[in-house]
C-alpha atoms as a PDB file:
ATOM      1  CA  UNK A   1     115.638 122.841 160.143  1.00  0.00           C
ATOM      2  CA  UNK A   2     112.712 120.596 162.172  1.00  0.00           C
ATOM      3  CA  UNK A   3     113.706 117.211 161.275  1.00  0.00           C
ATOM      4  CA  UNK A   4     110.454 115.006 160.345  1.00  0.00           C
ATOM      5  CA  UNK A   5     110.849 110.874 160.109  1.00  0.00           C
ATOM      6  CA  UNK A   6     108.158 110.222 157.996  1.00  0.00           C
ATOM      7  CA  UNK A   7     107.182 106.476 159.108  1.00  0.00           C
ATOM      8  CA  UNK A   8     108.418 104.818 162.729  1.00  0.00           C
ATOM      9  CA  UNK A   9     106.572 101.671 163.991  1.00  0.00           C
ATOM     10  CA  UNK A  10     106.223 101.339 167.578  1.00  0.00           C
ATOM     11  CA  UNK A  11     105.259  98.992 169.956  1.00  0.00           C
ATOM     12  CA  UNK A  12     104.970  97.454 173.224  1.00  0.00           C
ATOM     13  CA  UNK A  13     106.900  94.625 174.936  1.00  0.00           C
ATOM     14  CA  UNK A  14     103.093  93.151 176.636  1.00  0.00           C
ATOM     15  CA  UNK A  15     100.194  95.070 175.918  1.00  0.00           C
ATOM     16  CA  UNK A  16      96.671  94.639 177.284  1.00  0.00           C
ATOM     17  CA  UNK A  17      95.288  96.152 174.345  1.00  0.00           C
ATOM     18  CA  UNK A  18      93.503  94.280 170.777  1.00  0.00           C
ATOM     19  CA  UNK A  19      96.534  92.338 169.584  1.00  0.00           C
ATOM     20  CA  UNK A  20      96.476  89.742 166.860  1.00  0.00           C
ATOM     21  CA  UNK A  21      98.635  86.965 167.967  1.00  0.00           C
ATOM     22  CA  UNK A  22      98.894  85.275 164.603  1.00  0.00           C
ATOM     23  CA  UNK A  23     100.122  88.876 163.318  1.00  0.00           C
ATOM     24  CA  UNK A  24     103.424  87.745 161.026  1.00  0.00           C
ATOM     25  CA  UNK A  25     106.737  88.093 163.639  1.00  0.00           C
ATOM     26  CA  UNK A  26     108.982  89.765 160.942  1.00  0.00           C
ATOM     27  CA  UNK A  27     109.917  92.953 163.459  1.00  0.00           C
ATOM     28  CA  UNK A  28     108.434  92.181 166.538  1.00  0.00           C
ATOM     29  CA  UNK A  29     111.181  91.572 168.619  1.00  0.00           C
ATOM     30  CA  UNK A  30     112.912  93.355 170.774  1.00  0.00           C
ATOM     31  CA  UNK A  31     109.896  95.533 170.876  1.00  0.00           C
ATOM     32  CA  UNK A  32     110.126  99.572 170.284  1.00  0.00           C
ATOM     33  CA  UNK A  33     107.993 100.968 172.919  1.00  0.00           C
ATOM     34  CA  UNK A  34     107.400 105.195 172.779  1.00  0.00           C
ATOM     35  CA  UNK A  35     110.470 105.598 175.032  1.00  0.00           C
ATOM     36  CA  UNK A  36     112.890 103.856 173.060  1.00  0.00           C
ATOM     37  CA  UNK A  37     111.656 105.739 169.645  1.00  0.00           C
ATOM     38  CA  UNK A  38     111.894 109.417 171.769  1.00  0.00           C
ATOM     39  CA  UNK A  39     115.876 108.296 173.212  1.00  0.00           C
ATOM     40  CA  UNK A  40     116.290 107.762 169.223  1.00  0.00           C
ATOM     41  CA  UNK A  41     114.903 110.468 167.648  1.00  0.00           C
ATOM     42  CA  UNK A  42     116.445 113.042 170.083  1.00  0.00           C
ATOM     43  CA  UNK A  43     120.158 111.375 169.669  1.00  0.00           C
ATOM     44  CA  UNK A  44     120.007 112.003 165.926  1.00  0.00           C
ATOM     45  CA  UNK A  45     118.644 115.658 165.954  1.00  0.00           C
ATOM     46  CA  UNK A  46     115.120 114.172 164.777  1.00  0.00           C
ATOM     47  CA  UNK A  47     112.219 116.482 166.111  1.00  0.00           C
ATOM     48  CA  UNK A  48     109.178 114.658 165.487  1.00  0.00           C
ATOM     49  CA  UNK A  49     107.860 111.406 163.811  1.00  0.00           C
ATOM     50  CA  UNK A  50     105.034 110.021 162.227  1.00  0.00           C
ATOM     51  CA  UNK A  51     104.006 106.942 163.978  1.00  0.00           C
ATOM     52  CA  UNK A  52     102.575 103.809 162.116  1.00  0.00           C
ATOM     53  CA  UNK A  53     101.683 101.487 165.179  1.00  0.00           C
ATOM     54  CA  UNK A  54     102.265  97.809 163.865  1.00  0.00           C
ATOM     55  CA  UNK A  55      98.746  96.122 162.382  1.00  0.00           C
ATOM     56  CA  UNK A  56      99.247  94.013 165.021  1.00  0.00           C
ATOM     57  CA  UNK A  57      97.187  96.152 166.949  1.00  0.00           C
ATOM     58  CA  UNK A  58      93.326  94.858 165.731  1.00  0.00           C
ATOM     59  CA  UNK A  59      90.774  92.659 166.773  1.00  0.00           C
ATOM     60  CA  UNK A  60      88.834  90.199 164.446  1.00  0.00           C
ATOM     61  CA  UNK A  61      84.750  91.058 164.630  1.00  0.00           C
ATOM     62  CA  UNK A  62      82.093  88.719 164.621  1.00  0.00           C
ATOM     63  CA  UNK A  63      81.616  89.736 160.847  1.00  0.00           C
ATOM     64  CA  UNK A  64      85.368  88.813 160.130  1.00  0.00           C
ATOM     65  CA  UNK A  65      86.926  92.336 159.874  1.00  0.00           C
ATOM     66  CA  UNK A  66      89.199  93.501 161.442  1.00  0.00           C
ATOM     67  CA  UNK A  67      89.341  97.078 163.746  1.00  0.00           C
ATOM     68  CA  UNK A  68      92.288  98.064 164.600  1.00  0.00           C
ATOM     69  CA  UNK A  69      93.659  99.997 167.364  1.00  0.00           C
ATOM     70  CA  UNK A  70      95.926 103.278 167.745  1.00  0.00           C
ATOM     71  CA  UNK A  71      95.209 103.786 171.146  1.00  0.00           C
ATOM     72  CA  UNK A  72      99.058 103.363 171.417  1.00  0.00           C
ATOM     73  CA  UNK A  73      99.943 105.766 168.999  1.00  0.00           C
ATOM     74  CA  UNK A  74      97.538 108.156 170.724  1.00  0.00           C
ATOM     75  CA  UNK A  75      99.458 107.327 174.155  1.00  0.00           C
ATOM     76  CA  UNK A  76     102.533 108.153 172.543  1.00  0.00           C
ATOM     77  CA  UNK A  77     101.515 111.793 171.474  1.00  0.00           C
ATOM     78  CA  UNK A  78      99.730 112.408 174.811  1.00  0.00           C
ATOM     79  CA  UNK A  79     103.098 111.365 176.605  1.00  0.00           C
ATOM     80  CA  UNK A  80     105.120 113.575 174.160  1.00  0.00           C
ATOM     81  CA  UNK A  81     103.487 116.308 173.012  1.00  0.00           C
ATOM     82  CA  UNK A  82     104.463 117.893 169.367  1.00  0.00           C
ATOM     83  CA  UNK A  83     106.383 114.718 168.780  1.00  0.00           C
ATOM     84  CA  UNK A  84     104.465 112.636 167.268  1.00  0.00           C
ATOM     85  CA  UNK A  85     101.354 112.156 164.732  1.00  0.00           C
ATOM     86  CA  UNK A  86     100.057 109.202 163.634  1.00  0.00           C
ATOM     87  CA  UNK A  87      98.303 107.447 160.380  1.00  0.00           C
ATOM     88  CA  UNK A  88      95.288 104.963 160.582  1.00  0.00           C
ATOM     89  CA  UNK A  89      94.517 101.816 159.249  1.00  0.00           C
ATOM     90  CA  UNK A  90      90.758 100.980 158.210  1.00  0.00           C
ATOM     91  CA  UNK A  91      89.861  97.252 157.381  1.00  0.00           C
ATOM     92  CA  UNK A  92      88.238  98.195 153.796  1.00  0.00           C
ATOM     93  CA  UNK A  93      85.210  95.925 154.363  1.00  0.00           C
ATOM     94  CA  UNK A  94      84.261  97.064 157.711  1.00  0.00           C
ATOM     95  CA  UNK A  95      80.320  97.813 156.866  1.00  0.00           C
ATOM     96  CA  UNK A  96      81.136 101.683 159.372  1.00  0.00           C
ATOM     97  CA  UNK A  97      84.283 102.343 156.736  1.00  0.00           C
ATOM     98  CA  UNK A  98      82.614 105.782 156.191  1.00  0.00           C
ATOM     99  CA  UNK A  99      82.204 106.529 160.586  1.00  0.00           C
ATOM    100  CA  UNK A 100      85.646 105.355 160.579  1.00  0.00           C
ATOM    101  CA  UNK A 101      86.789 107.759 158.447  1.00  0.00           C
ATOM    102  CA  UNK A 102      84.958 110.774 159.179  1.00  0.00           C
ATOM    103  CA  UNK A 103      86.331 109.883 162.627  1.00  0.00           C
ATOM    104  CA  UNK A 104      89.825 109.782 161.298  1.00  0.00           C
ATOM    105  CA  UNK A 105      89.664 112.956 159.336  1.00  0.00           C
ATOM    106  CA  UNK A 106      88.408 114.629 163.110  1.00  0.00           C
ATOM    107  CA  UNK A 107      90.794 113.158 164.993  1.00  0.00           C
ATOM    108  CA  UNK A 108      93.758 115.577 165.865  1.00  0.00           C
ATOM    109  CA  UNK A 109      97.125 114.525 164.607  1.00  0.00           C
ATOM    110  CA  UNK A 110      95.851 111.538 162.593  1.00  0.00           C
ATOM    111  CA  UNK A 111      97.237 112.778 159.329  1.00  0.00           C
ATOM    112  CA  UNK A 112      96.557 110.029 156.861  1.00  0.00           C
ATOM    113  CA  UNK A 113      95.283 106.747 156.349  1.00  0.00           C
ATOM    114  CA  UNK A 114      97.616 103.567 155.690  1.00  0.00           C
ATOM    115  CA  UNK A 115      96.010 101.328 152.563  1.00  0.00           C
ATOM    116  CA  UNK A 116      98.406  98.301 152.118  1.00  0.00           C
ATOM    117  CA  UNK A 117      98.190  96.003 148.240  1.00  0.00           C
ATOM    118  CA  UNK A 118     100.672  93.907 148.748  1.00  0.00           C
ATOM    119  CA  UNK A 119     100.033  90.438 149.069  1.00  0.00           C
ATOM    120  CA  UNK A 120      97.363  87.943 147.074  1.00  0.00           C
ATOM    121  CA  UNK A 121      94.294  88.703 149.466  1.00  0.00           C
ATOM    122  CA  UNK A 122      94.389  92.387 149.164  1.00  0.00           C
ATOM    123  CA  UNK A 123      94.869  92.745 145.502  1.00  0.00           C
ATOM    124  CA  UNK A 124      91.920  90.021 145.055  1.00  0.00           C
ATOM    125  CA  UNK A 125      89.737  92.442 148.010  1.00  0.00           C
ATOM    126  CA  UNK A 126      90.986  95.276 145.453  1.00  0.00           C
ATOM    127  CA  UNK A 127      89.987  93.913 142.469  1.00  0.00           C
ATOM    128  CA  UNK A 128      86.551  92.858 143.834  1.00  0.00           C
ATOM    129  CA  UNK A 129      85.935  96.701 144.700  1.00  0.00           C
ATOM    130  CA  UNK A 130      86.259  96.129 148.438  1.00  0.00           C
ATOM    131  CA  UNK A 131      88.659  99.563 148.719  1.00  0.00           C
ATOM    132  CA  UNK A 132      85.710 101.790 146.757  1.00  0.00           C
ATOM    133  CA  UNK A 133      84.030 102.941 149.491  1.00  0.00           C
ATOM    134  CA  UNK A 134      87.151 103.518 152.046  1.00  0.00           C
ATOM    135  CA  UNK A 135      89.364 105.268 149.146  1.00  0.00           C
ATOM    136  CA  UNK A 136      85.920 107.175 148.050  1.00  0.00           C
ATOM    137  CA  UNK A 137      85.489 108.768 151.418  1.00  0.00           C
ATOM    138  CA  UNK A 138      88.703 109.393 152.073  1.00  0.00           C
ATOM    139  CA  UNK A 139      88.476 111.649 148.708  1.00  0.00           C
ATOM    140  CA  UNK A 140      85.563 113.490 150.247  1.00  0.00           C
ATOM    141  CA  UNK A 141      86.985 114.016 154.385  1.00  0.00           C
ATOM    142  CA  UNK A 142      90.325 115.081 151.980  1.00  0.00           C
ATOM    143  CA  UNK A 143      92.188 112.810 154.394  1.00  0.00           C
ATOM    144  CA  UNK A 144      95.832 111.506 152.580  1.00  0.00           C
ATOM    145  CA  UNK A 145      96.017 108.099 151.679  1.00  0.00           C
ATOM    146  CA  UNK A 146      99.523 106.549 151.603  1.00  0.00           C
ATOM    147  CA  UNK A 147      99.699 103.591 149.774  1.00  0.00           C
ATOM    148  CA  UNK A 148     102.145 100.234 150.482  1.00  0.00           C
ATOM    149  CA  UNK A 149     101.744  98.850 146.574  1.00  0.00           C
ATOM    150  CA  UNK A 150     104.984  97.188 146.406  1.00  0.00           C
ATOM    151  CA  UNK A 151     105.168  95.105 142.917  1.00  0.00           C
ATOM    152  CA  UNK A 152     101.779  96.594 142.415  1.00  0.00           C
ATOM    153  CA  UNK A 153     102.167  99.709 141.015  1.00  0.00           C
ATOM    154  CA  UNK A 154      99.739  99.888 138.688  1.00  0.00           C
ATOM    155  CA  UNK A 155      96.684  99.899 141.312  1.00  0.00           C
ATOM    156  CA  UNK A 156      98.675 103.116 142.563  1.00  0.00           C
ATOM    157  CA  UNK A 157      98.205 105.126 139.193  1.00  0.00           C
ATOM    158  CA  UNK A 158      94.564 103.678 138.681  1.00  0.00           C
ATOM    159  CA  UNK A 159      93.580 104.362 142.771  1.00  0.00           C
ATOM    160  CA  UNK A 160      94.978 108.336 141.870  1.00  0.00           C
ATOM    161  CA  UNK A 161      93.692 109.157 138.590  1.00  0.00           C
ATOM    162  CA  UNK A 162      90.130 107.423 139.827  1.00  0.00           C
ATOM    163  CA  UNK A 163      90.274 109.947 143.117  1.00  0.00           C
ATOM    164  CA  UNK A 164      92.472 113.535 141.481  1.00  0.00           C
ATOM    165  CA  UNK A 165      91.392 115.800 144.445  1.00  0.00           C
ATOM    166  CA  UNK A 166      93.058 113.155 147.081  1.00  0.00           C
ATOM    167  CA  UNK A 167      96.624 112.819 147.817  1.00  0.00           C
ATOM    168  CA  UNK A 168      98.498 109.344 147.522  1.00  0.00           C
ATOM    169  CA  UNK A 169     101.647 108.924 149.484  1.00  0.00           C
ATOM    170  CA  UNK A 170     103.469 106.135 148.014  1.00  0.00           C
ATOM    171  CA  UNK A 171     105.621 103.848 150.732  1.00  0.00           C
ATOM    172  CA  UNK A 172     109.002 102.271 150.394  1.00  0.00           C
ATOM    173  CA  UNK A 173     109.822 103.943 147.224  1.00  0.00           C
ATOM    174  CA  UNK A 174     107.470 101.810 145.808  1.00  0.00           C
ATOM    175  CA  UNK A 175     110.368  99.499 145.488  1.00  0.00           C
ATOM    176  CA  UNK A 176     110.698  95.429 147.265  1.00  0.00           C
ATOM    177  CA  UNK A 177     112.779  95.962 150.163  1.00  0.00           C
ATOM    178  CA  UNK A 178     114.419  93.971 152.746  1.00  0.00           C
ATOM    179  CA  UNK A 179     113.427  91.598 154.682  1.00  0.00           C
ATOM    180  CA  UNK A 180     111.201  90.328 151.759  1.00  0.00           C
ATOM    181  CA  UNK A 181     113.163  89.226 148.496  1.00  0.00           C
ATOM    182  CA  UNK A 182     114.408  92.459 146.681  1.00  0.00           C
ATOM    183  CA  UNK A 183     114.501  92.553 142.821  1.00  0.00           C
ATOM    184  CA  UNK A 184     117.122  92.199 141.105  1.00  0.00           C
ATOM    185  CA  UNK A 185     119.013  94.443 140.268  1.00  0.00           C
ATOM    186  CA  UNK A 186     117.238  96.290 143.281  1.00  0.00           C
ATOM    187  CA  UNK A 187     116.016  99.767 141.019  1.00  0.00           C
ATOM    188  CA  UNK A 188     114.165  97.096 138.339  1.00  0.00           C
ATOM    189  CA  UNK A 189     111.104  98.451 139.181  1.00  0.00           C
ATOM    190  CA  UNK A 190     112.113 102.200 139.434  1.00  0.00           C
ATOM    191  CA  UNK A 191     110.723 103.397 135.628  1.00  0.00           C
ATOM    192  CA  UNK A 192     107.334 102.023 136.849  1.00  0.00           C
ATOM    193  CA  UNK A 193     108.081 104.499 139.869  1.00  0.00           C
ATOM    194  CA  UNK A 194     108.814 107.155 138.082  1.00  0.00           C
ATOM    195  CA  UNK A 195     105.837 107.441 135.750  1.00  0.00           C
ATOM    196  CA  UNK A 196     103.610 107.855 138.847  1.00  0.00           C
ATOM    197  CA  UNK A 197     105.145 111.037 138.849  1.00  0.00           C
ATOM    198  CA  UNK A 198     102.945 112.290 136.220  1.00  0.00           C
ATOM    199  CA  UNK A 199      99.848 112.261 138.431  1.00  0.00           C
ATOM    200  CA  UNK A 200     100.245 115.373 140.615  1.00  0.00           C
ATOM    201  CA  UNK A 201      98.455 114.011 143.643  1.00  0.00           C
ATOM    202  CA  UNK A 202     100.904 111.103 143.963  1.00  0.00           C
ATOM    203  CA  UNK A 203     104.152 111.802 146.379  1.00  0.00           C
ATOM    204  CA  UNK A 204     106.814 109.565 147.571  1.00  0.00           C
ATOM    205  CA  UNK A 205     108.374 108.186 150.517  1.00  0.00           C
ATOM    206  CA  UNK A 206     112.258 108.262 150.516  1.00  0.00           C
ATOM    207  CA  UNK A 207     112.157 105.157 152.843  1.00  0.00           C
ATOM    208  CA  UNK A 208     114.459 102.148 152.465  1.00  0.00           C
ATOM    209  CA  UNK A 209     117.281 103.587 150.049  1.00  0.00           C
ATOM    210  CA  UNK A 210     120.297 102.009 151.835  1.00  0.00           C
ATOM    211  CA  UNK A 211     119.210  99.054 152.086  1.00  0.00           C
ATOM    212  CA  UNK A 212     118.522  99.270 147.986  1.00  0.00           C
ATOM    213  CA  UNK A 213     122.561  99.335 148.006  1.00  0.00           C
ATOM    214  CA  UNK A 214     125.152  97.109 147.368  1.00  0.00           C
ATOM    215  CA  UNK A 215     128.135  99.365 148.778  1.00  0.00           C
ATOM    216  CA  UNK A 216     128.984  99.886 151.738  1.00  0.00           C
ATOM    217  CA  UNK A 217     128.041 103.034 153.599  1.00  0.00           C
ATOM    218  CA  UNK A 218     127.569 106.030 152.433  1.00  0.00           C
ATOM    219  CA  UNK A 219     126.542 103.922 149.947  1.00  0.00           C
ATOM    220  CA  UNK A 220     127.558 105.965 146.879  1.00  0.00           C
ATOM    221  CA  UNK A 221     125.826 103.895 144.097  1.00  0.00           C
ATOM    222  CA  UNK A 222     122.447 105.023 145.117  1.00  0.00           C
ATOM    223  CA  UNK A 223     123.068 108.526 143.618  1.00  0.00           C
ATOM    224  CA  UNK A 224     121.967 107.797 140.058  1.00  0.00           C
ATOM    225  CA  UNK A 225     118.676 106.387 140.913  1.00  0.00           C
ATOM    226  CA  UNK A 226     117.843 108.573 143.434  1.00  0.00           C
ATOM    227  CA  UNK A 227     118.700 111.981 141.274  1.00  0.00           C
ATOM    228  CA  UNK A 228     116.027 110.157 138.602  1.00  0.00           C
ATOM    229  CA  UNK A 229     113.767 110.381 141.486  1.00  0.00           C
ATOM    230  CA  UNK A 230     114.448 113.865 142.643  1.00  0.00           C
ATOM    231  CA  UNK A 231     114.397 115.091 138.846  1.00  0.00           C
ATOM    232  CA  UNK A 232     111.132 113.165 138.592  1.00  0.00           C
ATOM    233  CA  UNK A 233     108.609 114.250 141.635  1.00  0.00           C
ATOM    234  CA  UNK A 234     110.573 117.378 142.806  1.00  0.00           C
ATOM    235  CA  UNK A 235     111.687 117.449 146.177  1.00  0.00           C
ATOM    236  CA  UNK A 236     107.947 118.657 147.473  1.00  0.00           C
ATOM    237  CA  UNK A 237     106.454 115.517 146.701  1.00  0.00           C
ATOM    238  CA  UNK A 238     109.459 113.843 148.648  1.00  0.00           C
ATOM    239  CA  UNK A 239     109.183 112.982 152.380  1.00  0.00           C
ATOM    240  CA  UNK A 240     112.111 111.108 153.908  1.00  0.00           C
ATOM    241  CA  UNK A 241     111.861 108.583 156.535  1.00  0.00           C
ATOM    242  CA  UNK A 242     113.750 105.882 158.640  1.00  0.00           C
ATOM    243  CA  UNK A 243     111.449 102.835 158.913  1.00  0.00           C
ATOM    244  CA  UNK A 244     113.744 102.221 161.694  1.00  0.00           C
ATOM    245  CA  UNK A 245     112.551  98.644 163.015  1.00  0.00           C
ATOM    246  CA  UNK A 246     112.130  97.254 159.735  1.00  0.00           C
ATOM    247  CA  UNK A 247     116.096  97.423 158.618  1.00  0.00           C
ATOM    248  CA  UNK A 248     117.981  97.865 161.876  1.00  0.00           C
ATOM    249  CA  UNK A 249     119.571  94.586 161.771  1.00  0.00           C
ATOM    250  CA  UNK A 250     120.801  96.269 158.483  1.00  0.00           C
ATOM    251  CA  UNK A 251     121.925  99.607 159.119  1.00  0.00           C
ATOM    252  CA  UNK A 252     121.963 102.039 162.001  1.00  0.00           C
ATOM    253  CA  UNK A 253     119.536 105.030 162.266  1.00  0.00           C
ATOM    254  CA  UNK A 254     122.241 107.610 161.422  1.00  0.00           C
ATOM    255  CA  UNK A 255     122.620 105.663 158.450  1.00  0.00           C
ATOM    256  CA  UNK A 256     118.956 106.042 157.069  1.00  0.00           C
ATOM    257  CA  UNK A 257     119.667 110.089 157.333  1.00  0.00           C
ATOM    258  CA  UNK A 258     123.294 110.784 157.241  1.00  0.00           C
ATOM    259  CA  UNK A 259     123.942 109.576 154.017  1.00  0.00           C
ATOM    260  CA  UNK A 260     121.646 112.572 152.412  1.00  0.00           C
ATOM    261  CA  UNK A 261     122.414 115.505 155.031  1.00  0.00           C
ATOM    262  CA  UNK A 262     126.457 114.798 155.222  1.00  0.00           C
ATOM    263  CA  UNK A 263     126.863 113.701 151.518  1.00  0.00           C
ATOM    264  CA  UNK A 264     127.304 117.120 150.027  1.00  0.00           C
ATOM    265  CA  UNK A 265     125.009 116.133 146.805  1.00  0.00           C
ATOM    266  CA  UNK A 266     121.759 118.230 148.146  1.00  0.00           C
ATOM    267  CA  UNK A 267     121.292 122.374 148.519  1.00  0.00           C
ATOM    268  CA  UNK A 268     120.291 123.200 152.092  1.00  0.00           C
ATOM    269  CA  UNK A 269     116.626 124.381 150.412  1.00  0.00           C
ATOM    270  CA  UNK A 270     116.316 120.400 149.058  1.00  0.00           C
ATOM    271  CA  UNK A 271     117.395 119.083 152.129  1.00  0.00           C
ATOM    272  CA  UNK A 272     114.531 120.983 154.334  1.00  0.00           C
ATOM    273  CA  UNK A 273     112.159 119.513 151.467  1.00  0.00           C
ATOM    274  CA  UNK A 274     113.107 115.875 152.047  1.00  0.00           C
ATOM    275  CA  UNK A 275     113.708 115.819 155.544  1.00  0.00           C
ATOM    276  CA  UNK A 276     110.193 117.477 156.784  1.00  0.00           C
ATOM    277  CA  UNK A 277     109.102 120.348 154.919  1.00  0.00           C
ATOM    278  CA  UNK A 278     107.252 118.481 152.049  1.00  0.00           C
ATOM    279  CA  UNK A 279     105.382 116.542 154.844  1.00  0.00           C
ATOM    280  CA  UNK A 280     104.829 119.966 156.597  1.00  0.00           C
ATOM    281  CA  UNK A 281     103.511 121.483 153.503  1.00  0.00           C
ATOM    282  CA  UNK A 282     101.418 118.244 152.399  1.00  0.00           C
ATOM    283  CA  UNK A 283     100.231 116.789 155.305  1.00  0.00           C
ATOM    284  CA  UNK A 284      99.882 120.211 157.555  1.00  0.00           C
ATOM    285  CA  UNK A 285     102.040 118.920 161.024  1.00  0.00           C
ATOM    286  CA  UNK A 286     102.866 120.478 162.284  1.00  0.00           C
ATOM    287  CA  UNK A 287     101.005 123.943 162.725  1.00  0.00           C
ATOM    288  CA  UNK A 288      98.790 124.310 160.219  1.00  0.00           C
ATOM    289  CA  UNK A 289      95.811 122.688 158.070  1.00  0.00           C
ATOM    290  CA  UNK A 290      97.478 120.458 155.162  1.00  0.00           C
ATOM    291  CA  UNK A 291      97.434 121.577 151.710  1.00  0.00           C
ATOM    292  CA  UNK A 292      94.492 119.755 150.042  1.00  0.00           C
ATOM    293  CA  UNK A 293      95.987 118.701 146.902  1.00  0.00           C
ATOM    294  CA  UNK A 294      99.896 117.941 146.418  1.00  0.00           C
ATOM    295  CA  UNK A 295     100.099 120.775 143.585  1.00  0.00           C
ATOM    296  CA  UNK A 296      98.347 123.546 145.868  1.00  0.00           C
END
């Protein structure tokens, strides 16, 4: 079984590429160049990765927006070939949204974009019908969309039932995670999860479930929630990943994967699922052109 981490940050210690020095320091240091994420993935068995460089990575135009730069997630899969794809983040108001994303859709290895609703900005943008044009031609290059809509889910059902022939990966579980405040108790928000299983082009990252817990590892209270969740999406809309940089003052990286692959609670056919084929079979890396809806 290929091993797949479904979302790894990287960067570098100094770069002389765009970086936004007023970019929020939650995980920026040590850094995580390519060469530290490769040494990790190949002690744990991992085989590839899907890189998320940090948003750091932009430049502010004269207009105000923002372009932002993967030339560092495209050094990493030059360097390391078949280890690494990448997603893409597209300031919404950019006035070349739809080059942008033709371009991404081209672009080899860039298998989805990155939309984040988090915070008071983006949800006023949203709201204001900034994201039409970026989410509507992502619809038409069929190019996945995976959405960060933490305490927002509702923009998650209304962004997938307003594009059906798209597919909407949903980060974090959809659930507030360390380092920001975490609800309590941590699953609150998990029946507003679970009815965006309804909508068939809506999938979910497994991301961040240890650090949902309040045992210690292998962390044997997150079993209830997380069968809701299997019994809900089905282990093909399911793609398991690490988030590594984001929690590792919490928990190692063994930890993120160990505690589903050594726990006995999953068949060896759900386990491939989680752990890379569902990304395989919905996002098409690697080998093969991605399945263009998540029920095909």
């Amino acid at each position: 079984m290929a091993i797949i981490d479904a979302q790894l940050h990287i960067w570098e210690e100094r770069t002389g590429r765009a970086w936004d020095r007023e970019y929020p320091a939650l995980q920026l240091t040590p850094a995580f160049p390519v060469d530290a994420a490769i040494e990790l993935l190949n002690q744990n068995g991992i085989a590839s990765a899907l890189l998320d460089v940090l948003p750091a990575y932009r430049r502010r135009d004269e207009d105000g927006t923002w372009l932002y730069d993967n030339s560092y997630a495209e050094y990493a899969m030059a360097r390391y070939p078949g280890r690494f794809a990448s997603t893409l983040r597209i300031d919404p108001r950019r006035p070349d949204v739809e080059d942008l994303v033709a371009n991404a859709a081209t672009t080899e290895h860039v298998l989805a974009l990155r939309v984040v609703l988090r915070f008071a900005e983006q949800i006023a943008a949203f709201e204001a019908g900034q994201y039409v044009r970026l989410l509507r031609h992502a619809e038409q290059r069929s190019i996945p969309v995976m959405l960060f809509v933490t305490g927002h889910l509702d923009k998650a059902a209304a962004i997938a039932r307003s594009h059906p022939s798209n597919l909407f990966i949903i980060d974090h579980i959809g659930l507030a995670q360390a380092p920001r405040s975490v609800d309590t108790p941590p699953f609150k928000a998990l029946p507003e999860v679970l009815s965006l299983a309804s909508l068939p082009n809506v999938a979910l990252k497994l991301i961040g479930a240890p650090a949902l817990s309040v045992e210690q590892y292998p962390y044997p209270d997150l079993w209830a929630p997380l069968q809701r969740i299997f019994d809900a999406f089905g282990f093909s809309r399911l793609l398991w990943g690490s988030d590594y940089t984001r929690l590792r003052h919490l928990l190692s990286y063994d930890q993120h994967i160990d505690f589903l692959r050594c726990a006995g609670h999953l068949s060896a056919s759900e386990l491939e699922l989680l752990l890379g084929g569902s990304l395989h079979r919905l996002l098409g890396w690697p080998g093969r052109a991605r399945a263009q809806e998540s029920g095909t």
